[in-house]
PDB file of N, CA and C in Angstrom:
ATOM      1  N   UNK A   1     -15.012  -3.001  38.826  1.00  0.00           N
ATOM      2  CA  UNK A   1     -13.807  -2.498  38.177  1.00  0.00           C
ATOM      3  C   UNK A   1     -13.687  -1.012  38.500  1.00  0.00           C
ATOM      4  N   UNK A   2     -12.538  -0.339  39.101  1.00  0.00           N
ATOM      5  CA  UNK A   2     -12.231   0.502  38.933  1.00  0.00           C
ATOM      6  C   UNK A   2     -12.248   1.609  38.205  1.00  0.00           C
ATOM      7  N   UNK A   3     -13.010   3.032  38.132  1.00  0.00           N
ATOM      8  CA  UNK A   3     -13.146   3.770  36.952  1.00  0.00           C
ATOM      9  C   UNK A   3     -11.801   3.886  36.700  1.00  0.00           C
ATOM     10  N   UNK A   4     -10.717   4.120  37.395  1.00  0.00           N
ATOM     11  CA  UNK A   4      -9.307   4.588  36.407  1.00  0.00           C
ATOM     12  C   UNK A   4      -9.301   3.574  34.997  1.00  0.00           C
ATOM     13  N   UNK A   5      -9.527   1.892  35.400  1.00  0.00           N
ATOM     14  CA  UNK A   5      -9.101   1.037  34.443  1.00  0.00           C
ATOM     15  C   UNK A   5     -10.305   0.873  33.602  1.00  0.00           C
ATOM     16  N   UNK A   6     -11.646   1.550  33.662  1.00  0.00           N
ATOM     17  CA  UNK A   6     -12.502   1.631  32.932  1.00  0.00           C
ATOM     18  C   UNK A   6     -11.948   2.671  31.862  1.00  0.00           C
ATOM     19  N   UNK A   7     -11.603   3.979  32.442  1.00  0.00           N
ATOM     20  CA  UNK A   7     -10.686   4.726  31.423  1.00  0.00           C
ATOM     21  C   UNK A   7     -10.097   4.609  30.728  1.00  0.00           C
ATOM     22  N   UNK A   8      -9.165   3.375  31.294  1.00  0.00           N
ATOM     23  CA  UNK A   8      -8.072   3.199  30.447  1.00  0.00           C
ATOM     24  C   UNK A   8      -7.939   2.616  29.696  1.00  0.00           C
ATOM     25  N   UNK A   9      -9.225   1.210  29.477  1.00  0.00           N
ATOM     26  CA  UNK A   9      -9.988   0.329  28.712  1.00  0.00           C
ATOM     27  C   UNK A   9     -10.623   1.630  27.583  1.00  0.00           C
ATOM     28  N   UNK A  10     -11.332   2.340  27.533  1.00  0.00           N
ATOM     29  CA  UNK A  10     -11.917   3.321  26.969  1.00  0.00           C
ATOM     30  C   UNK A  10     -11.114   3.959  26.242  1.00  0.00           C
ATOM     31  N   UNK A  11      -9.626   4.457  26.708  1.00  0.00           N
ATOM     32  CA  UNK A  11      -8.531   5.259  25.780  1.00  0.00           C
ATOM     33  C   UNK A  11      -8.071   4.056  24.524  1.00  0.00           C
ATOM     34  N   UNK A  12      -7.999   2.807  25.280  1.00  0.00           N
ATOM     35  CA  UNK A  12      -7.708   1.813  24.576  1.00  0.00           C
ATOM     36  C   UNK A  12      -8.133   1.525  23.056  1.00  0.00           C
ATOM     37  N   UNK A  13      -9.768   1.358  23.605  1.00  0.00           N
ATOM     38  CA  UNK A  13     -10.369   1.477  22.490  1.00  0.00           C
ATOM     39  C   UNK A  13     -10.571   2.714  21.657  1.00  0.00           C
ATOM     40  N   UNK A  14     -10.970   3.590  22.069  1.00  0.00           N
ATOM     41  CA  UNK A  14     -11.010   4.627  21.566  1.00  0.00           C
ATOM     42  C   UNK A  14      -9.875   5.280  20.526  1.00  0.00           C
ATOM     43  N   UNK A  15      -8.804   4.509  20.969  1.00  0.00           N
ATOM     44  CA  UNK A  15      -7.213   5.392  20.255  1.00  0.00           C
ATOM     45  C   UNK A  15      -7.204   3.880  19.204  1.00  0.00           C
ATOM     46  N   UNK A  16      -7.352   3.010  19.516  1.00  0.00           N
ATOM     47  CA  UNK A  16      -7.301   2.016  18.382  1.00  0.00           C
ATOM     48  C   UNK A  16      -8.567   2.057  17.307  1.00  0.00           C
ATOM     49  N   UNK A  17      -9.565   2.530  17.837  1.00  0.00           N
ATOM     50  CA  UNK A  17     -10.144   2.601  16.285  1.00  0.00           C
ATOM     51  C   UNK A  17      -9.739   4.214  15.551  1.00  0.00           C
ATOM     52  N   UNK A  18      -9.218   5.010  16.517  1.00  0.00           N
ATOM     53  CA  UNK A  18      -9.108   6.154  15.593  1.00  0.00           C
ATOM     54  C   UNK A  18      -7.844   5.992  14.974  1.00  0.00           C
ATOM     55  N   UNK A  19      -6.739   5.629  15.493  1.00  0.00           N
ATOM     56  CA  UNK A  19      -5.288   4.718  14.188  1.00  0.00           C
ATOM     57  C   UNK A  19      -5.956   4.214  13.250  1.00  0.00           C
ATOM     58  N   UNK A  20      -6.622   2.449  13.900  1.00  0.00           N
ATOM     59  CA  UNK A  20      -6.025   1.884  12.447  1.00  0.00           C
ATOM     60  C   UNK A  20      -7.956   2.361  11.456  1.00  0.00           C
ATOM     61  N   UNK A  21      -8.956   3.214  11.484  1.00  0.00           N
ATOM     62  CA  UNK A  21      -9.623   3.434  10.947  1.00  0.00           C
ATOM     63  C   UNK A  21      -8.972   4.179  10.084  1.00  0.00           C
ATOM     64  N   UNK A  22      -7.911   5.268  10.412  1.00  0.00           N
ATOM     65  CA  UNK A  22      -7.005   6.456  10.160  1.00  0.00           C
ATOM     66  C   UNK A  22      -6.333   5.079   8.805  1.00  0.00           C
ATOM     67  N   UNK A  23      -5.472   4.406   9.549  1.00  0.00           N
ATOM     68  CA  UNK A  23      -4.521   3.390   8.571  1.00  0.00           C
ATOM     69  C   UNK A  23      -5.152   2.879   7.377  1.00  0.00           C
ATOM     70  N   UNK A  24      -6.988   2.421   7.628  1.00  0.00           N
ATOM     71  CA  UNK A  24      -7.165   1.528   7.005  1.00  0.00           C
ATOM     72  C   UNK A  24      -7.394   2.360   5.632  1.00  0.00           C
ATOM     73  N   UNK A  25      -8.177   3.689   6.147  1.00  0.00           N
ATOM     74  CA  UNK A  25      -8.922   4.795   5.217  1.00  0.00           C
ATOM     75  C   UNK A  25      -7.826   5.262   4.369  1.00  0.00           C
ATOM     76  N   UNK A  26      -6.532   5.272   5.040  1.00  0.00           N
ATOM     77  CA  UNK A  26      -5.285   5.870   4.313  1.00  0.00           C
ATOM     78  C   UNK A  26      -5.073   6.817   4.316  1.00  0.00           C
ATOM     79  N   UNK A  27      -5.913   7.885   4.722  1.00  0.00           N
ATOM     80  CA  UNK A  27      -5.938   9.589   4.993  1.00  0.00           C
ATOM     81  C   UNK A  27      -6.479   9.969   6.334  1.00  0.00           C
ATOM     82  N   UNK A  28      -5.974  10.759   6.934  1.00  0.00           N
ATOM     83  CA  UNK A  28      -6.701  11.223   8.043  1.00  0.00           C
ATOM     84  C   UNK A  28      -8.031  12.359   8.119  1.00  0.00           C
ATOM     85  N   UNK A  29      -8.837  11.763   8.900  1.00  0.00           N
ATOM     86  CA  UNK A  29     -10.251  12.301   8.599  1.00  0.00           C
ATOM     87  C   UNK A  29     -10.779  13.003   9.972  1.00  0.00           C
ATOM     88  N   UNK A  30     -11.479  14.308  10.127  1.00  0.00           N
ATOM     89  CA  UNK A  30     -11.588  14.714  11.331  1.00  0.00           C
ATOM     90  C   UNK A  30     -12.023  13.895  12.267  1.00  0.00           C
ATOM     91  N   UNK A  31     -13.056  12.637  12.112  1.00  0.00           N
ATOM     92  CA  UNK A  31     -13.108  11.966  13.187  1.00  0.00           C
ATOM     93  C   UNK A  31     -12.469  10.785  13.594  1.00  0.00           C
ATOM     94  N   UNK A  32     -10.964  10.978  12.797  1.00  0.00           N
ATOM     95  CA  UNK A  32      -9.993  10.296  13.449  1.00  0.00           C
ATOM     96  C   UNK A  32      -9.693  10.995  14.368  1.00  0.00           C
ATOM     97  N   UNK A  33     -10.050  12.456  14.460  1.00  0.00           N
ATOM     98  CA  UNK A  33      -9.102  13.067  15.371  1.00  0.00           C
ATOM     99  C   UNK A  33      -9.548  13.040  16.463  1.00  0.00           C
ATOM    100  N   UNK A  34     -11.257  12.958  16.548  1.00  0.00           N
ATOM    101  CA  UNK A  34     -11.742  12.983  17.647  1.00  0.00           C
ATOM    102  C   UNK A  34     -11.220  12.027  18.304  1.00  0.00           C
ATOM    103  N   UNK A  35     -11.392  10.945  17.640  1.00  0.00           N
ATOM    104  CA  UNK A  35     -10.778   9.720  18.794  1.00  0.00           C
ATOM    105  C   UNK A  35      -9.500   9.850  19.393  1.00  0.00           C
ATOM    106  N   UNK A  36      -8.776  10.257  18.524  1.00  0.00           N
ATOM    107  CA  UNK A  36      -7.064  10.421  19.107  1.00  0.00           C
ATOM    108  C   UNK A  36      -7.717  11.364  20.098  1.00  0.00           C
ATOM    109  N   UNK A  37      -8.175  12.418  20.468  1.00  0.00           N
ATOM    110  CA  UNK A  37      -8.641  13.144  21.623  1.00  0.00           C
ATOM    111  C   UNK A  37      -9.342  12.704  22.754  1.00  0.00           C
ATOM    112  N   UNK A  38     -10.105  11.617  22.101  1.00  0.00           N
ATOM    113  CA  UNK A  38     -10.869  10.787  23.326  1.00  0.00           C
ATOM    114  C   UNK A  38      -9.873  10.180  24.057  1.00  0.00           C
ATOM    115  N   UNK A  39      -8.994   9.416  22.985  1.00  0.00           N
ATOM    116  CA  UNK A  39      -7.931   8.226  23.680  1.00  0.00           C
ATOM    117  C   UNK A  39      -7.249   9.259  24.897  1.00  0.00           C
ATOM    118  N   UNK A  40      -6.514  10.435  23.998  1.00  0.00           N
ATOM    119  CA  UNK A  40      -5.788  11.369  24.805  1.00  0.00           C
ATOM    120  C   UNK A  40      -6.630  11.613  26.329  1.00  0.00           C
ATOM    121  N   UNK A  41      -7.535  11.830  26.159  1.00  0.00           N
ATOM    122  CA  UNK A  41      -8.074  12.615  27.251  1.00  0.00           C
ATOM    123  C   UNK A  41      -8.332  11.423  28.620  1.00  0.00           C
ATOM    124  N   UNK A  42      -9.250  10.342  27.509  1.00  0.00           N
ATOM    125  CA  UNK A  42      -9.361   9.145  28.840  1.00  0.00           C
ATOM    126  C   UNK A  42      -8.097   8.699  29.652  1.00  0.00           C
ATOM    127  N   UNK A  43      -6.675   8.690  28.759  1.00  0.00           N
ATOM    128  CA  UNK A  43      -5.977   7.926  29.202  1.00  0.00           C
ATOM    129  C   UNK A  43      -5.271   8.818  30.146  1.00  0.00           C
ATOM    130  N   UNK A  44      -5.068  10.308  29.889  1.00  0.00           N
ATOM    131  CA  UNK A  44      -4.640  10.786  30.907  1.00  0.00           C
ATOM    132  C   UNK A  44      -5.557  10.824  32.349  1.00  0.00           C
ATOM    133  N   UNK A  45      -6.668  11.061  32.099  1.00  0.00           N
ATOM    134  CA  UNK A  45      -7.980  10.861  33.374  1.00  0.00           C
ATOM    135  C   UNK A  45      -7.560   9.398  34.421  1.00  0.00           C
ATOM    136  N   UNK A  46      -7.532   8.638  33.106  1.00  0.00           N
ATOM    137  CA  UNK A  46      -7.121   7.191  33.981  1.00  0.00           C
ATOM    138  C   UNK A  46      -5.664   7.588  34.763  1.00  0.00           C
ATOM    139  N   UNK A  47      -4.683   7.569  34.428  1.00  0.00           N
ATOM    140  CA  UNK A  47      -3.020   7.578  34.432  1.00  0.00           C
ATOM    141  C   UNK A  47      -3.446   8.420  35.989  1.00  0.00           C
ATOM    142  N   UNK A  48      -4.114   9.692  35.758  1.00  0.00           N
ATOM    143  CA  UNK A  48      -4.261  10.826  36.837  1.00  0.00           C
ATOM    144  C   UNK A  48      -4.849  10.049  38.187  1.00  0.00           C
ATOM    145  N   UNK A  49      -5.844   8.901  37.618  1.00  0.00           N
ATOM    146  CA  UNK A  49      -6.163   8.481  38.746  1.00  0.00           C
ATOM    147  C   UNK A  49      -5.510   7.389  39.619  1.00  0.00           C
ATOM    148  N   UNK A  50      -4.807   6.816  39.015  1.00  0.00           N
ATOM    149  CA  UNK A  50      -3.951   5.826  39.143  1.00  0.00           C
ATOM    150  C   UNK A  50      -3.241   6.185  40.334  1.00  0.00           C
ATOM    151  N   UNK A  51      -2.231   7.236  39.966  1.00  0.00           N
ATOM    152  CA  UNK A  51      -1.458   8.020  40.221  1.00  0.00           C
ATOM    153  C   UNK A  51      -1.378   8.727  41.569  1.00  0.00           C
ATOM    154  N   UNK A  52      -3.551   9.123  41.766  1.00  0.00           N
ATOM    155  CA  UNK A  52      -3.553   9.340  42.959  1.00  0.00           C
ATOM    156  C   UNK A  52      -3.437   8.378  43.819  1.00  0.00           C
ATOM    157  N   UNK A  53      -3.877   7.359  43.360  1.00  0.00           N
ATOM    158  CA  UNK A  53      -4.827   6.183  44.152  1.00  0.00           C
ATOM    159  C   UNK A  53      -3.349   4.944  45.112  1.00  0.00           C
ATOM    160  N   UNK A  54      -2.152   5.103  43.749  1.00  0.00           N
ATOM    161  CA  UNK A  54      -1.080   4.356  43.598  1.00  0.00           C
ATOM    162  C   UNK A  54      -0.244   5.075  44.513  1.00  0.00           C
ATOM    163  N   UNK A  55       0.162   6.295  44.228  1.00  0.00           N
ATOM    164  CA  UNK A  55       1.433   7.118  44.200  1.00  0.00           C
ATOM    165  C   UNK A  55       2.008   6.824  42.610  1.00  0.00           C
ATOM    166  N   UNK A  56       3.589   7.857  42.697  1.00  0.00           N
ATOM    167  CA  UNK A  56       3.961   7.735  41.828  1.00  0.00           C
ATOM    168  C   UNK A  56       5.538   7.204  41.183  1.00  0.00           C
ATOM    169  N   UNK A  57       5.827   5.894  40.903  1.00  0.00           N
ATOM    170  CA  UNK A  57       6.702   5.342  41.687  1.00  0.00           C
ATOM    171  C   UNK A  57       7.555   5.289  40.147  1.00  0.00           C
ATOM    172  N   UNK A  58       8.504   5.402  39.917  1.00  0.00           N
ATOM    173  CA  UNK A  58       8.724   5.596  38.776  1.00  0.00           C
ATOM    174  C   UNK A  58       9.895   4.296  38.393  1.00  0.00           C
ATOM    175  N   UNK A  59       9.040   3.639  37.450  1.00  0.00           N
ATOM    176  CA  UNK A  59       9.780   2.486  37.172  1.00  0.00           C
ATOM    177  C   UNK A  59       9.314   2.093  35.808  1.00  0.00           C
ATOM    178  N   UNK A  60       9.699   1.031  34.975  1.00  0.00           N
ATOM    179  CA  UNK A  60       9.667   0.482  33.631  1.00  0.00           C
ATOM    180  C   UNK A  60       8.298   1.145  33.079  1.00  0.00           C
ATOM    181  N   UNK A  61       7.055   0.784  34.156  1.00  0.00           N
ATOM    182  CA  UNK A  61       5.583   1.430  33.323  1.00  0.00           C
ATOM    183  C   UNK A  61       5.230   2.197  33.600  1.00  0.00           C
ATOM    184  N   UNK A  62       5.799   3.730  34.389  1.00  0.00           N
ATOM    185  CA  UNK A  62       5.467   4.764  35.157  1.00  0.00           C
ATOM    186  C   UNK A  62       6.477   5.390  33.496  1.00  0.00           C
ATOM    187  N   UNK A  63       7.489   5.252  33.500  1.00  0.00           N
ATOM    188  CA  UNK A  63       8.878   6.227  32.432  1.00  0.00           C
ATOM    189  C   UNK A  63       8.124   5.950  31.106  1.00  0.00           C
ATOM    190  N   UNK A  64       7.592   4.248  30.274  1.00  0.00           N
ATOM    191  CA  UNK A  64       7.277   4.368  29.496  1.00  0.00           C
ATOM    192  C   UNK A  64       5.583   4.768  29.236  1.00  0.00           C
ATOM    193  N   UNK A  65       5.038   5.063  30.618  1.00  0.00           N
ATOM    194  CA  UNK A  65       3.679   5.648  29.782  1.00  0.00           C
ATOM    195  C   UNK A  65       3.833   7.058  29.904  1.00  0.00           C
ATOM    196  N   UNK A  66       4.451   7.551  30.791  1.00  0.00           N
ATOM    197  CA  UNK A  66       4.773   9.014  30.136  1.00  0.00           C
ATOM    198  C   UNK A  66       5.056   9.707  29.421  1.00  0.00           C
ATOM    199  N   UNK A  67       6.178   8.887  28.434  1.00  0.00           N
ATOM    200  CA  UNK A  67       6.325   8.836  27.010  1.00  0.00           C
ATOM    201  C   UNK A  67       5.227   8.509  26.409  1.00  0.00           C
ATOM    202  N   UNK A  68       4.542   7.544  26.375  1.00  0.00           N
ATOM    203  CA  UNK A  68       3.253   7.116  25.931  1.00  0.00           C
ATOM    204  C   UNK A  68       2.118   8.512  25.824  1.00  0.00           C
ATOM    205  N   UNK A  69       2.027   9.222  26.855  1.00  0.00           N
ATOM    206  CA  UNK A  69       1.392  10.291  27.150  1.00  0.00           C
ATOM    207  C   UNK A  69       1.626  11.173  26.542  1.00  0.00           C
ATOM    208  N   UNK A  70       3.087  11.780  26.046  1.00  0.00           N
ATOM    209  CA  UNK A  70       3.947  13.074  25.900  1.00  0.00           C
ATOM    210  C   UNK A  70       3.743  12.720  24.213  1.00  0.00           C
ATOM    211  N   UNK A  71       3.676  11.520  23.558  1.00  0.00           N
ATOM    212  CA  UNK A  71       3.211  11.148  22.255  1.00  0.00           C
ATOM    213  C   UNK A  71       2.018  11.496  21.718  1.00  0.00           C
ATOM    214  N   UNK A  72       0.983  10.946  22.375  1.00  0.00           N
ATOM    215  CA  UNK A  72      -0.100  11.121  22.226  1.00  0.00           C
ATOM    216  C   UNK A  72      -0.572  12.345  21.981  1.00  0.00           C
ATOM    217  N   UNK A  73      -0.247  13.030  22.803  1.00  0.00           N
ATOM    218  CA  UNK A  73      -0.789  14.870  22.987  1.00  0.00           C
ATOM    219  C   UNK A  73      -0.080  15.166  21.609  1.00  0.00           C
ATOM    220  N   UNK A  74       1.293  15.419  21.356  1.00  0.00           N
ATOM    221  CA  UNK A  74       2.146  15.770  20.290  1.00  0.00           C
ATOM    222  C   UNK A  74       1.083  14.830  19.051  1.00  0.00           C
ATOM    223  N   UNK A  75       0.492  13.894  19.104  1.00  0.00           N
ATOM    224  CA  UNK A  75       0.105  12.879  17.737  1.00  0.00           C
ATOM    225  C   UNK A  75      -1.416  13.868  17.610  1.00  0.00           C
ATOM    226  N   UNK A  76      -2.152  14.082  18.787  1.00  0.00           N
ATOM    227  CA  UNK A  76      -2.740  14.874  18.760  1.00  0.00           C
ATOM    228  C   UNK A  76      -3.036  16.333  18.015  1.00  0.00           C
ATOM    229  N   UNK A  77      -2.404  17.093  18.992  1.00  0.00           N
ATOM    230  CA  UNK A  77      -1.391  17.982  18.040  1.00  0.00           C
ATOM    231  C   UNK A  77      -1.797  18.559  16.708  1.00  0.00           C
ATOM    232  N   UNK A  78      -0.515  17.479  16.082  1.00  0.00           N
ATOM    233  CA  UNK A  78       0.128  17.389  15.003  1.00  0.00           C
ATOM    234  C   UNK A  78      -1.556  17.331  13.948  1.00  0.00           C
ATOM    235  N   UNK A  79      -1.858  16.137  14.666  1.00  0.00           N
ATOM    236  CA  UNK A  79      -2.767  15.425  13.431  1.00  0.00           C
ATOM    237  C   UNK A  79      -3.838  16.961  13.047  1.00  0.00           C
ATOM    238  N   UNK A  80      -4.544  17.930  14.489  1.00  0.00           N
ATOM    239  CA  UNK A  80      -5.115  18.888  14.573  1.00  0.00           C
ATOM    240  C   UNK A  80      -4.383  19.596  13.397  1.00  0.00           C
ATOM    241  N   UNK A  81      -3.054  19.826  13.426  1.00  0.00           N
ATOM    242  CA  UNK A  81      -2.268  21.181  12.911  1.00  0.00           C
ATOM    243  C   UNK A  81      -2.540  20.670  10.992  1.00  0.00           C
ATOM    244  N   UNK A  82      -1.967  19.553  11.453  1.00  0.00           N
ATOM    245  CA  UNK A  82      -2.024  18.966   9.186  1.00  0.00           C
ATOM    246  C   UNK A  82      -3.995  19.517   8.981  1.00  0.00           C
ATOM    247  N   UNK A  83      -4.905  18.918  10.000  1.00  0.00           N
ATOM    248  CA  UNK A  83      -6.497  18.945   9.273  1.00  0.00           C
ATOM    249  C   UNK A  83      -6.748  20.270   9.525  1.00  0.00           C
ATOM    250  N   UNK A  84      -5.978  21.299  10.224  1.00  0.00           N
ATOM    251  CA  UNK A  84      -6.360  22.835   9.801  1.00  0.00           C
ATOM    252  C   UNK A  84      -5.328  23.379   8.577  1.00  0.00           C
ATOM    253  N   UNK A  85      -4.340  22.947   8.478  1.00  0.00           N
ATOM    254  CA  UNK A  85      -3.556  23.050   7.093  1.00  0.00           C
ATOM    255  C   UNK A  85      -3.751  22.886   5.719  1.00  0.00           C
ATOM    256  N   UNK A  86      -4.816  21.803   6.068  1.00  0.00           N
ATOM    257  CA  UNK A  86      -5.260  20.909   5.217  1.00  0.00           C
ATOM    258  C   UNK A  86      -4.058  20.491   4.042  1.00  0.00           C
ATOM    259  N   UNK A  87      -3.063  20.059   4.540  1.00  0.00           N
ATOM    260  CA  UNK A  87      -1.785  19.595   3.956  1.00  0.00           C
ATOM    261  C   UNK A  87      -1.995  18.074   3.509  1.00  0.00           C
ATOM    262  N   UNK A  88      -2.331  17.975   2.144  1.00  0.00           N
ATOM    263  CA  UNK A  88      -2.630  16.787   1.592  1.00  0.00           C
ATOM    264  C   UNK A  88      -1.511  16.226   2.054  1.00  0.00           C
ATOM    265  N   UNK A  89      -0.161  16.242   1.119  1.00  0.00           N
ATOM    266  CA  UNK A  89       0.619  15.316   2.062  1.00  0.00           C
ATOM    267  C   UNK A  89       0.639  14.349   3.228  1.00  0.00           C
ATOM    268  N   UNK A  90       0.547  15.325   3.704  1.00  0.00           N
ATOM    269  CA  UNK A  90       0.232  15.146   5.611  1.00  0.00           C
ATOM    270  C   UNK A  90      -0.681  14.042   5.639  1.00  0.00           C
ATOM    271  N   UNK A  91      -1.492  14.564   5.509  1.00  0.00           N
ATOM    272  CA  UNK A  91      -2.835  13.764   5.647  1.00  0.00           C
ATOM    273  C   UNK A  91      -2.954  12.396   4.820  1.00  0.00           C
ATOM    274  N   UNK A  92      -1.923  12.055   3.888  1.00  0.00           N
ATOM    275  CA  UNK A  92      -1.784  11.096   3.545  1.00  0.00           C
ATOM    276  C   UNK A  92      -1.060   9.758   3.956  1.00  0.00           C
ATOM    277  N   UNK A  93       0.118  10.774   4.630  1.00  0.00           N
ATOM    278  CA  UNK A  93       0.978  10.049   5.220  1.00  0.00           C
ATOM    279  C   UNK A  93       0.912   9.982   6.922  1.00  0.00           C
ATOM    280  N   UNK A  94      -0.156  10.558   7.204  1.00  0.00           N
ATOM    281  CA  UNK A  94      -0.065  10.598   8.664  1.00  0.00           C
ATOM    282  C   UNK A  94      -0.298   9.287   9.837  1.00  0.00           C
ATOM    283  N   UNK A  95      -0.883   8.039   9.202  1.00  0.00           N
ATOM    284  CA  UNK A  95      -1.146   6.890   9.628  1.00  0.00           C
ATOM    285  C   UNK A  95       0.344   6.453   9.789  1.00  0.00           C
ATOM    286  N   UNK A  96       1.466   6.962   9.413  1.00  0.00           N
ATOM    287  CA  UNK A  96       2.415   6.030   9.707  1.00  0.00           C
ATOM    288  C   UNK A  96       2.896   6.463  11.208  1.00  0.00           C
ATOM    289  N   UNK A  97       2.546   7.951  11.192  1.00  0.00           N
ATOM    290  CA  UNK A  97       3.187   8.105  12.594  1.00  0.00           C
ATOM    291  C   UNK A  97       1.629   7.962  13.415  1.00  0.00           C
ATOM    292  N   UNK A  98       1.267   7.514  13.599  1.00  0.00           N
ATOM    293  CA  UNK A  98      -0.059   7.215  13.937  1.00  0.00           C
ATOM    294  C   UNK A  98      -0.094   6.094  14.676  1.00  0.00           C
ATOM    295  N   UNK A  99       0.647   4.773  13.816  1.00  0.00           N
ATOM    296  CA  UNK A  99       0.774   3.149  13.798  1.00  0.00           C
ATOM    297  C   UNK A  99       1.706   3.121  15.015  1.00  0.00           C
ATOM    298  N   UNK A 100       2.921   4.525  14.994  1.00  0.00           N
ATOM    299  CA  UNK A 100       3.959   4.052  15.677  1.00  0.00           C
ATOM    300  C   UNK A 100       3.600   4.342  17.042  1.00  0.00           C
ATOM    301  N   UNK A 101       3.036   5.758  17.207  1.00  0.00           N
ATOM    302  CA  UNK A 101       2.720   6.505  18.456  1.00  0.00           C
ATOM    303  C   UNK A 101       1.513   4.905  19.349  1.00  0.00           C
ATOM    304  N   UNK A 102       0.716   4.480  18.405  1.00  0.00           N
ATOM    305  CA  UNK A 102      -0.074   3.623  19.323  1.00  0.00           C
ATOM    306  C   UNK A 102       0.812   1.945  19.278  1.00  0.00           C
ATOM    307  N   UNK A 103       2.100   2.061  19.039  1.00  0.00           N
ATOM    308  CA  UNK A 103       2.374   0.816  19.496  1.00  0.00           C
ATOM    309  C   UNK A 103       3.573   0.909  20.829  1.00  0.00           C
ATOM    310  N   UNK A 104       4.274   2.238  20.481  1.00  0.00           N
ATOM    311  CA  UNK A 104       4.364   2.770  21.918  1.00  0.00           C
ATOM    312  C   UNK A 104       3.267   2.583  23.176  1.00  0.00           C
ATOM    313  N   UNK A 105       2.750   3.412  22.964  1.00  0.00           N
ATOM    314  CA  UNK A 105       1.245   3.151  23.907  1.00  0.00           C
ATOM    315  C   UNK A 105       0.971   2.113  24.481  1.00  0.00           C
ATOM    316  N   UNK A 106       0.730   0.807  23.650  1.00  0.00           N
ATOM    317  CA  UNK A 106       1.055  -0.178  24.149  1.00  0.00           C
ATOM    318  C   UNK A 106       1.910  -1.243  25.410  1.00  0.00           C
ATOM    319  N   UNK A 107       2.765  -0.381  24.909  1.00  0.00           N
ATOM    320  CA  UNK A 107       3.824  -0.804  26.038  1.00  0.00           C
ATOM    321  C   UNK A 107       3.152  -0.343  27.445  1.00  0.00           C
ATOM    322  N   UNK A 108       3.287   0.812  28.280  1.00  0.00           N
ATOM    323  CA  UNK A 108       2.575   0.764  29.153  1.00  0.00           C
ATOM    324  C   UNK A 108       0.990   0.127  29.326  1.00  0.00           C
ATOM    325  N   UNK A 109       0.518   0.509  28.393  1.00  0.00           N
ATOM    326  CA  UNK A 109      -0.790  -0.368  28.853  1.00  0.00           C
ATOM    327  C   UNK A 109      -0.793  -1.689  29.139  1.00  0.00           C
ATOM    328  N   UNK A 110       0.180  -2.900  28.204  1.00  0.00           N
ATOM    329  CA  UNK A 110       0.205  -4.070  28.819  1.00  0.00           C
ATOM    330  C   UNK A 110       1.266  -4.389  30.067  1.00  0.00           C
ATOM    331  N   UNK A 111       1.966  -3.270  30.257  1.00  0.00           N
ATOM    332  CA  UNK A 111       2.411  -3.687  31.253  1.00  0.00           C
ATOM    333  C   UNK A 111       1.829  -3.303  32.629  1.00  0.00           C
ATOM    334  N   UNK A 112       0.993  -2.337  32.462  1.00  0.00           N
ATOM    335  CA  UNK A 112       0.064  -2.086  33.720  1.00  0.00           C
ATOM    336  C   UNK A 112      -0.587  -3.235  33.960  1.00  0.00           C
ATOM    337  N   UNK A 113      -1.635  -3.822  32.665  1.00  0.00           N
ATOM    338  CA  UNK A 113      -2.138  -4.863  32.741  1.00  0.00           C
ATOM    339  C   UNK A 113      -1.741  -5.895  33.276  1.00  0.00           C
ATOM    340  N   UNK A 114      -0.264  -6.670  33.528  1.00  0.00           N
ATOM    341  CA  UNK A 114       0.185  -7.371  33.540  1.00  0.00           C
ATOM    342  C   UNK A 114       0.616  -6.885  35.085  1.00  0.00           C
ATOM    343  N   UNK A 115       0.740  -6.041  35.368  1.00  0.00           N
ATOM    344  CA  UNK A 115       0.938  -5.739  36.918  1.00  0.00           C
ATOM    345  C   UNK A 115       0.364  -5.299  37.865  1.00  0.00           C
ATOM    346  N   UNK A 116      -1.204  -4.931  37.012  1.00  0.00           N
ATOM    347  CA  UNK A 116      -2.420  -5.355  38.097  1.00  0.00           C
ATOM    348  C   UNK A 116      -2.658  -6.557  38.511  1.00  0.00           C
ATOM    349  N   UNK A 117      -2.257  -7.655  37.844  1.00  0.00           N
ATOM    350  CA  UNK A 117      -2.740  -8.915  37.856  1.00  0.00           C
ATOM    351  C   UNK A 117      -2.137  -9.479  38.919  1.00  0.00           C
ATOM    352  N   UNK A 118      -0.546  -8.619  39.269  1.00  0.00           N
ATOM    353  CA  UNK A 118       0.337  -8.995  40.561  1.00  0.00           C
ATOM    354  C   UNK A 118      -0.093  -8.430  41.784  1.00  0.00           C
ATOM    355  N   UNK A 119      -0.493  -7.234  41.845  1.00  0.00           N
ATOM    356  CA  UNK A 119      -0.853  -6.301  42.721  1.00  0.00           C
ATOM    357  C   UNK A 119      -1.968  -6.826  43.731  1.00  0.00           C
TER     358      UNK A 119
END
């Protein structure tokens, strides 16, 4: 297997236990954040390698993981900015934009998946 799609397997996991651990706990906790950083970081590493390996051809899963990408960093971010704020609020409610940013995400990832399988 390819390290890009080892990466990207890795952001996968990595960004899904730091959501729904985030969802399940109900508050966001610093090592939710790590993971949202892991996810962030692997998935761009992967995407980067792809990218070289592919070119960059811009179509249905090239437009929506860039969005996917441009989320992530911002969910990132954000989540950093509320746990130095320490804005209870925030931190209470932050799993919702959390849930949404990784079902975006989604979208490119299964459709890569689904178009390695053609490739």
């Amino acid at each position: 297997m390819p390290l890009s799609a080892i990466l990207i397997i890795t952001a996968f996991a990595s960004y899904s236990i730091g959501v729904w651990s985030e969802r399940i706990a109900g508050r966001l906790k610093g090592w939710h954040l790590i993971f949202f950083w892991i996810g962030l970081a692997t998935d761009a590493s992967g995407t980067g390698m792809m990218a070289a390996i592919r070119g960059l051809f811009f179509n249905f899963h090239v437009v929506t993981g860039i969005i996917a990408l441009l989320l992530m960093a911002v969910h990132a971010v954000w989540a950093t900015m509320v746990l130095l704020r320490k804005d209870e609020r925030a931190i209470l409610n932050f799993h919702k934009f959390s849930v949404f940013v990784w079902t975006v995400w989604l979208i490119p990832f299964f459709t890569g998946f689904f178009l390695s399988k053609r490739l």
